[in-house]
Protein backbone atom coordinates (compact mmCIF):
# COMPACT_ATOMS: atom_id res chain seq x y z
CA UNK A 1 28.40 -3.20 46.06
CA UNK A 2 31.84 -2.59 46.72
CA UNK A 3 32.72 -2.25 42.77
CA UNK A 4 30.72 -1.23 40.36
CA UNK A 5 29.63 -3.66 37.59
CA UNK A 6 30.45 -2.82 34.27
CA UNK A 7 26.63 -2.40 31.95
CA UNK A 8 25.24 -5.70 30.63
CA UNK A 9 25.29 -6.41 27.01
CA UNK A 10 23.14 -8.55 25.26
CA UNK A 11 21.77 -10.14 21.81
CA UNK A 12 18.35 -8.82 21.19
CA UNK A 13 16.16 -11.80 21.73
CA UNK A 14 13.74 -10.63 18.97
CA UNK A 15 13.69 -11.66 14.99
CA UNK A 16 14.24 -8.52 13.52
CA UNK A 17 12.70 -8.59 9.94
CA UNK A 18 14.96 -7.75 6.80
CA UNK A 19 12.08 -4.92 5.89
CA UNK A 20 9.63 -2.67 6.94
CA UNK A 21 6.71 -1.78 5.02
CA UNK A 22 4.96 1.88 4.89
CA UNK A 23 2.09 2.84 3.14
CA UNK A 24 -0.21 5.22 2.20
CA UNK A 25 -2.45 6.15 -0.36
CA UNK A 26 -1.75 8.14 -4.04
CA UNK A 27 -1.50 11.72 -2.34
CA UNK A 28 0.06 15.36 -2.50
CA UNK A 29 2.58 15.57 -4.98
CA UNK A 30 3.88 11.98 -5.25
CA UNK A 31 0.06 11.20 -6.19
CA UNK A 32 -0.36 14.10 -8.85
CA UNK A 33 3.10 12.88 -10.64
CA UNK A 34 1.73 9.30 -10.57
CA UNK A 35 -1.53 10.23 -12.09
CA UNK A 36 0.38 12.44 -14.68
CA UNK A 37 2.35 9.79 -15.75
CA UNK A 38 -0.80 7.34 -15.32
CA UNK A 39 -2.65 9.49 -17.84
CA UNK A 40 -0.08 9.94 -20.12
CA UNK A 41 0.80 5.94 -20.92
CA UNK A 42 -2.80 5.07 -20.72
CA UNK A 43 -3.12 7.55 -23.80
CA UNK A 44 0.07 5.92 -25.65
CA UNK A 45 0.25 2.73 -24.58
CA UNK A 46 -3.39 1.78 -24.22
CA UNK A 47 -4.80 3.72 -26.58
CA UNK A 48 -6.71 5.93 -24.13
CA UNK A 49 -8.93 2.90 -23.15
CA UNK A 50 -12.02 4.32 -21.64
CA UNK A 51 -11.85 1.60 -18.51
CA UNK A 52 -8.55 3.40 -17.76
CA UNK A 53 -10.10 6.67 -17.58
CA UNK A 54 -11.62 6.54 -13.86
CA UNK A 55 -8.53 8.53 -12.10
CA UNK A 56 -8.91 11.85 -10.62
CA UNK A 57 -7.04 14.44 -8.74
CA UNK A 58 -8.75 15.88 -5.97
CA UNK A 59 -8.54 17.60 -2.52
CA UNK A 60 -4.66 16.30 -2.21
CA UNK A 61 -5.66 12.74 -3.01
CA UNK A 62 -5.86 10.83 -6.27
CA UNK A 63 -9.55 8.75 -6.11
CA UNK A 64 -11.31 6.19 -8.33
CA UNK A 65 -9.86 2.58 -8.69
CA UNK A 66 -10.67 -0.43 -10.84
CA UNK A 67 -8.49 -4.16 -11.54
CA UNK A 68 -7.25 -2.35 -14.95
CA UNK A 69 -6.46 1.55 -13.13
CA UNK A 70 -4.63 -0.66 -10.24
CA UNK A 71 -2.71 -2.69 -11.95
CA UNK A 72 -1.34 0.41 -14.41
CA UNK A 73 -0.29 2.40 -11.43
CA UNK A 74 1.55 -0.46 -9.82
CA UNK A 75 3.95 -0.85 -13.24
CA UNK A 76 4.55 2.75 -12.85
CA UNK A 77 5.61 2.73 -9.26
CA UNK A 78 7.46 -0.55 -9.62
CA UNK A 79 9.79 1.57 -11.19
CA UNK A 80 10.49 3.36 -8.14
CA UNK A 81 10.42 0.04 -5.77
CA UNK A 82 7.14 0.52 -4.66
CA UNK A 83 3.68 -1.64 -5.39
CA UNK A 84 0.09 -1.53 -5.02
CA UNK A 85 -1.52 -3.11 -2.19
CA UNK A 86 -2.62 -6.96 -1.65
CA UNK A 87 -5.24 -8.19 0.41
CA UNK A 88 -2.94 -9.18 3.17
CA UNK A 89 -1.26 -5.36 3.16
CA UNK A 90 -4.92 -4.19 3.70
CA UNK A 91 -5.43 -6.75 6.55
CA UNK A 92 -2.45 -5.34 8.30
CA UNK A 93 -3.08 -1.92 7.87
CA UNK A 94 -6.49 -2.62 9.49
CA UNK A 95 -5.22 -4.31 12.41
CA UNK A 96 -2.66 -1.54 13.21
CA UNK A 97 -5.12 1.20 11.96
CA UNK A 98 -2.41 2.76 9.79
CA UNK A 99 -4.42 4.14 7.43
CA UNK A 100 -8.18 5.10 7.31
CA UNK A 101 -9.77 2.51 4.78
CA UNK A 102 -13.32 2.66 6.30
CA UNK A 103 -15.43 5.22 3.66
CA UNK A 104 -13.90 4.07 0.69
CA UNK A 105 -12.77 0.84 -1.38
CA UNK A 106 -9.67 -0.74 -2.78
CA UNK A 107 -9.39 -3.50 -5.28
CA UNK A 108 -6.70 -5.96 -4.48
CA UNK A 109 -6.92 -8.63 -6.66
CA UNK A 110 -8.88 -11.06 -9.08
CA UNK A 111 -10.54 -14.13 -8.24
CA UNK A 112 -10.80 -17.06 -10.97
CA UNK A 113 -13.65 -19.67 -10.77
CA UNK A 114 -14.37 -20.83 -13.79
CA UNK A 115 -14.12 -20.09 -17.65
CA UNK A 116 -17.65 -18.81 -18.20
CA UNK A 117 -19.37 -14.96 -17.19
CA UNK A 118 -19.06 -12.86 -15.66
CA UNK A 119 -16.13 -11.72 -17.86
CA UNK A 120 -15.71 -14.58 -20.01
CA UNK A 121 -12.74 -13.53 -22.15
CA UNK A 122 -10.65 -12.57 -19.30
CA UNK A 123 -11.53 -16.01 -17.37
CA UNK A 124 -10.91 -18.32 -20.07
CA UNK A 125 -7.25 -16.42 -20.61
CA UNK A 126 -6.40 -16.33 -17.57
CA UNK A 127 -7.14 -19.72 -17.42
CA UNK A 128 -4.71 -20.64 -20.27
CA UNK A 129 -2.15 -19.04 -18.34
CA UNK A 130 -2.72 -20.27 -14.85
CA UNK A 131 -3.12 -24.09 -16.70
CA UNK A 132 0.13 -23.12 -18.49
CA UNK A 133 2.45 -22.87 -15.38
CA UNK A 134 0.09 -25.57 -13.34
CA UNK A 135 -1.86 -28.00 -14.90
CA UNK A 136 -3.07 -29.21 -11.59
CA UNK A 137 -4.20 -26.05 -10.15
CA UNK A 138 -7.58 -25.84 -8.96
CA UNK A 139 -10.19 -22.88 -8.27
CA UNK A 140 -10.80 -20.59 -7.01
CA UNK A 141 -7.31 -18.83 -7.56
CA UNK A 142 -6.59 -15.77 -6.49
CA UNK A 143 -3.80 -12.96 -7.76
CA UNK A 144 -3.04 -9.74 -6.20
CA UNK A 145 -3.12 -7.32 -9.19
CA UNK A 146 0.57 -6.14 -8.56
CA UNK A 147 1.30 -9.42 -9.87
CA UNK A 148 -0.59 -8.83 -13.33
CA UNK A 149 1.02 -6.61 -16.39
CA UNK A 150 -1.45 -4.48 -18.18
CA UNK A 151 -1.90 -5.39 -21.84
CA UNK A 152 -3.29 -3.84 -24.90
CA UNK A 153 -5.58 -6.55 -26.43
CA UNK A 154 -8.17 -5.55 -29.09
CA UNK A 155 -9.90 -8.66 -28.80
CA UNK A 156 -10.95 -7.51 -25.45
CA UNK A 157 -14.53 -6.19 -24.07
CA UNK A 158 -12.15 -3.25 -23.07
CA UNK A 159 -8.96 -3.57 -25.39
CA UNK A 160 -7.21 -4.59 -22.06
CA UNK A 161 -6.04 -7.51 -21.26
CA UNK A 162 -3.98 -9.30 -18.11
CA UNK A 163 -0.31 -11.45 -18.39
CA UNK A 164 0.55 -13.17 -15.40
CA UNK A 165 3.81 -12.21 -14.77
CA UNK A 166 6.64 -14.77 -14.89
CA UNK A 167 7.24 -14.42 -10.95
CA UNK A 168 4.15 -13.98 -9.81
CA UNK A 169 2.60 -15.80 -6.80
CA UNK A 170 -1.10 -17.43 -7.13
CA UNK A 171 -3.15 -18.57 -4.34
CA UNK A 172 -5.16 -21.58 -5.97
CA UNK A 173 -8.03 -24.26 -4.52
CA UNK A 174 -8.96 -21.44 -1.94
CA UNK A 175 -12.17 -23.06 -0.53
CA UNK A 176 -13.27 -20.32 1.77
CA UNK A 177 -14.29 -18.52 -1.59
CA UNK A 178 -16.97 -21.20 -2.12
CA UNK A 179 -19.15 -19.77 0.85
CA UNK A 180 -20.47 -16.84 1.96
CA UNK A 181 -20.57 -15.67 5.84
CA UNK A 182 -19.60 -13.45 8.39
CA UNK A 183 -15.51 -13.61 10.03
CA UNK A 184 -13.32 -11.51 12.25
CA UNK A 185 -10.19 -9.52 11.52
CA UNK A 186 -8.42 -11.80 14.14
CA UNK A 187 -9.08 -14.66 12.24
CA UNK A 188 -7.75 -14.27 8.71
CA UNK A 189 -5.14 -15.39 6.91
CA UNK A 190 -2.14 -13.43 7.62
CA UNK A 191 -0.07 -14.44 4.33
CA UNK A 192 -3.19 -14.25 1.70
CA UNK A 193 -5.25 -12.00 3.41
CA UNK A 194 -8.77 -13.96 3.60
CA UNK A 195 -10.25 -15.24 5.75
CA UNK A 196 -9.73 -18.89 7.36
CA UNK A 197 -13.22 -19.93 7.37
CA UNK A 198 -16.61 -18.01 7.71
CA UNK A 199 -19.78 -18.37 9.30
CA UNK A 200 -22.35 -17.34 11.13
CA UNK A 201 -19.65 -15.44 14.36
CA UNK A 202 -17.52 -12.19 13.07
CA UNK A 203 -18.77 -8.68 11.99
CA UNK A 204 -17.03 -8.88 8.38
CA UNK A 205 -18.99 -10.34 5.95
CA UNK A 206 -17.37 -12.07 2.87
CA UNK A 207 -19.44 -11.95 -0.39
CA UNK A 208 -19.01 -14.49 -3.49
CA UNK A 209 -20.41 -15.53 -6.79
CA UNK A 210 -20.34 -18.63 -8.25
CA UNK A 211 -18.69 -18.55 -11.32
CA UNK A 212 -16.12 -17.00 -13.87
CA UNK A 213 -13.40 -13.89 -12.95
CA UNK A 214 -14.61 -11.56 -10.23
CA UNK A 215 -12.61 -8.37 -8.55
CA UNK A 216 -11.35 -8.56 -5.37
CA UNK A 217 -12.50 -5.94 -3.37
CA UNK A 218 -12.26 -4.20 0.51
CA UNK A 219 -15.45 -2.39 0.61
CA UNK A 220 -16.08 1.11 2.25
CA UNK A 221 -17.49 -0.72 5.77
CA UNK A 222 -14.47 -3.09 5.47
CA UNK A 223 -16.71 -5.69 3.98
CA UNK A 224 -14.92 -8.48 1.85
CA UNK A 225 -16.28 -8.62 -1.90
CA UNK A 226 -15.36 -11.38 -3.97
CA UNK A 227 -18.15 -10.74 -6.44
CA UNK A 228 -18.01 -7.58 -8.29
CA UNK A 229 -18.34 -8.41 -11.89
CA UNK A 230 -17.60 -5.37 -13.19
CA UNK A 231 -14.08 -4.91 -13.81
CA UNK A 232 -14.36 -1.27 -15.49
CA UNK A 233 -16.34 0.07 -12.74
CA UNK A 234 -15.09 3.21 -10.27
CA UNK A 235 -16.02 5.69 -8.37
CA UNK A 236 -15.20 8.24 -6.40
CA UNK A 237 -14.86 6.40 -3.24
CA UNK A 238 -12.16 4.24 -4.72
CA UNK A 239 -8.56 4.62 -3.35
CA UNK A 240 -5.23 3.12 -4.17
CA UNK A 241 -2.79 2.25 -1.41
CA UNK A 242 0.72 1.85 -1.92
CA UNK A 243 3.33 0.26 -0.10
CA UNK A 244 7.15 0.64 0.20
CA UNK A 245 9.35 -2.12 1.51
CA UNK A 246 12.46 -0.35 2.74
CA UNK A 247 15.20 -2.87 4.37
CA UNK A 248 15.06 -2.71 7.86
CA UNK A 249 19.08 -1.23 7.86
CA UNK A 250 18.49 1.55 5.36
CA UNK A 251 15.30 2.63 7.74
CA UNK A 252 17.58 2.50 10.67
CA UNK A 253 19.95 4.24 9.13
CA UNK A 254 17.40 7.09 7.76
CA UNK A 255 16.76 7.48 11.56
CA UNK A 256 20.24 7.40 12.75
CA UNK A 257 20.15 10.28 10.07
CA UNK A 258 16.92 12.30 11.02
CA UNK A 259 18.77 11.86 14.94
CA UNK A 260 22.11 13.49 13.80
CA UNK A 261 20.28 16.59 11.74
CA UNK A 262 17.98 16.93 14.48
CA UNK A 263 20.99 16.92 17.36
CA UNK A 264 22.83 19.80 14.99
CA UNK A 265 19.86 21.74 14.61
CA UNK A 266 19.37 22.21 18.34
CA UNK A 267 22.95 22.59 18.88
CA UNK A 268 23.03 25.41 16.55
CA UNK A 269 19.88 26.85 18.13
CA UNK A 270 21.45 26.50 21.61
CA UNK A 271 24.66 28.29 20.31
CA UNK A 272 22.77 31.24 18.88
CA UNK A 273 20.77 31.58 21.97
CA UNK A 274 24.13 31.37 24.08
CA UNK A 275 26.05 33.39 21.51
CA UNK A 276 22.63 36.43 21.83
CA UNK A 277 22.78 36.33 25.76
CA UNK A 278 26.65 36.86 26.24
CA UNK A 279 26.11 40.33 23.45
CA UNK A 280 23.74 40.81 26.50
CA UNK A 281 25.62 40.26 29.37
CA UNK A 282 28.83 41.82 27.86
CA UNK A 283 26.57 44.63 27.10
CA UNK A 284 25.46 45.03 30.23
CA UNK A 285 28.51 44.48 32.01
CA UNK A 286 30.15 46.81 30.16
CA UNK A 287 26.90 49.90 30.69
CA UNK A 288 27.76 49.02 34.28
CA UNK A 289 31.81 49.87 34.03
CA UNK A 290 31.11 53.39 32.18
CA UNK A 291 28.59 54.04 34.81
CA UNK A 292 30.57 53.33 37.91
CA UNK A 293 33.63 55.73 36.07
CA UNK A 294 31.09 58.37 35.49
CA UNK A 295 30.21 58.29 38.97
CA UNK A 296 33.54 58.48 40.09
């Protein structure tokens, strides 16, 4: 071409979303000052209940997790923007493998069936409130633990006790909780996290029971368990993941950020370097003047 065309500018033809999660588990430091703080409200608030007592500190990483543990940690975070994991968080991070969950579990949320055992108390007041803000709703509901506040409740098998929080988001009449069978990661849900039907295809098994308030749990082969009774029960293998929803803006501005430090620090490394071989040079030059008057 005879003239040179001026560079095309365009509109990115992409939806851009308004945030970007990260995640990661309750590790190094952050981790330890969770589980400080952790321990230390579970001993005022909670009266040091015993199914709060199943966190540990160990190798870098904080392990153990049950509904009541989870759902303590998250109104500590909260604080600081952050929130435990749902199902649908832990479906994603499979998919893009962004953290290893095979080898251990993570409870996500409760499932609600029906009024009677397993855990009987909790179902029927959970119930109440579920009725309370939706008469019509039907089971099985599901809610991700982040959207549950920790109670202290005498009355309880545990002196715990759940409240529904005001804002809180319930998945109700979820009918592929009514049967057991296998699915596929490429096949679930991608706003609840379950799967969309099961059967006899997939290598991911979904588990159930038939009745009352059950955990909802990713096991340690990525099998889906909605049938754990046992609310106070943890181990070692338990992890909880948390997740950070930064705005997409303030991440690209972090970056624009990390760019700028990272362009100074090489400039200044560049500038030393050029700054050490002129002393060098100049040095050498100026051995090279005294030596050719000496000569002469």
């Amino acid at each position: 071409m005879t003239n040179k065309i001026p560079e095309f500018k365009g509109t990115l033809l992409i939806e851009i979303p308004a945030f970007i999660p990260s995640v990661n588990f309750l590790e190094g430091d952050f981790g330890k000052a969770v589980l400080e703080e952790y321990r230390g409200r579970a001993k005022k608030d909670y009266g040091n209940a015993s199914a709060l007592n199943v966190l540990s500190y160990d190798h870098g990483i904080v392990k153990g997790s049950n509904p009541f543990a989870v759902a303590l940690v998250n109104q500590i975070i909260s604080e600081e923007g952050l929130r435990t994991a749902t199902q649908a968080d832990l479906e994603r991070i499979i998919k893009v493998n962004a953290l290893p969950l095979r080898g251990q579990y993570e409870d996500s949320g409760l499932v609600l069936r029906t009024k009677d055992n397993p855990n009987e108390y909790f179902a029927k007041n959970l119930m109440v409130q579920i009725k309370a803000r939706n008469p019509k709703a039907k089971m099985p509901a599901m809610i991700s633990l982040f959207e549950l506040k920790l109670v202290l409740d005498m009355n309880s098998p545990y002196n715990l006790g759940f409240k529904i929080k005001d804002s809180a988001q319930i998945f109700y009449d979820l009918s592929v909780l009514n049967k057991e069978g296998n699915f596929s990661s490429e096949d679930t849900d991608e706003k609840i996290g379950l799967p969309k039907k099961t059967g006899s295809e997939g290598n991911r098994p979904l588990y159930i029971r038939g009745s009352g308030l059950s955990e909802l749990c990713l096991s340690r082969d990525l099998r889906f368990f909605s049938f754990y009774g046992d609310l106070a029960g943890s181990d070692g293998d338990g992890r909880v993941v948390v997740v950070s929803a930064k705005s997409t803006a303030k991440i690209l501005e972090l970056y624009m950020s990390q760019l700028q430090e990272e362009r100074a620090s090489r400039e200044a490394k560049l500038t030393s370097r050029f700054d050490t071989a002129k002393k060098i040079i100049d040095k050498a030059y100026k051995q090279a003047e005294d030596s050719l008057r000496t000569s002469n």
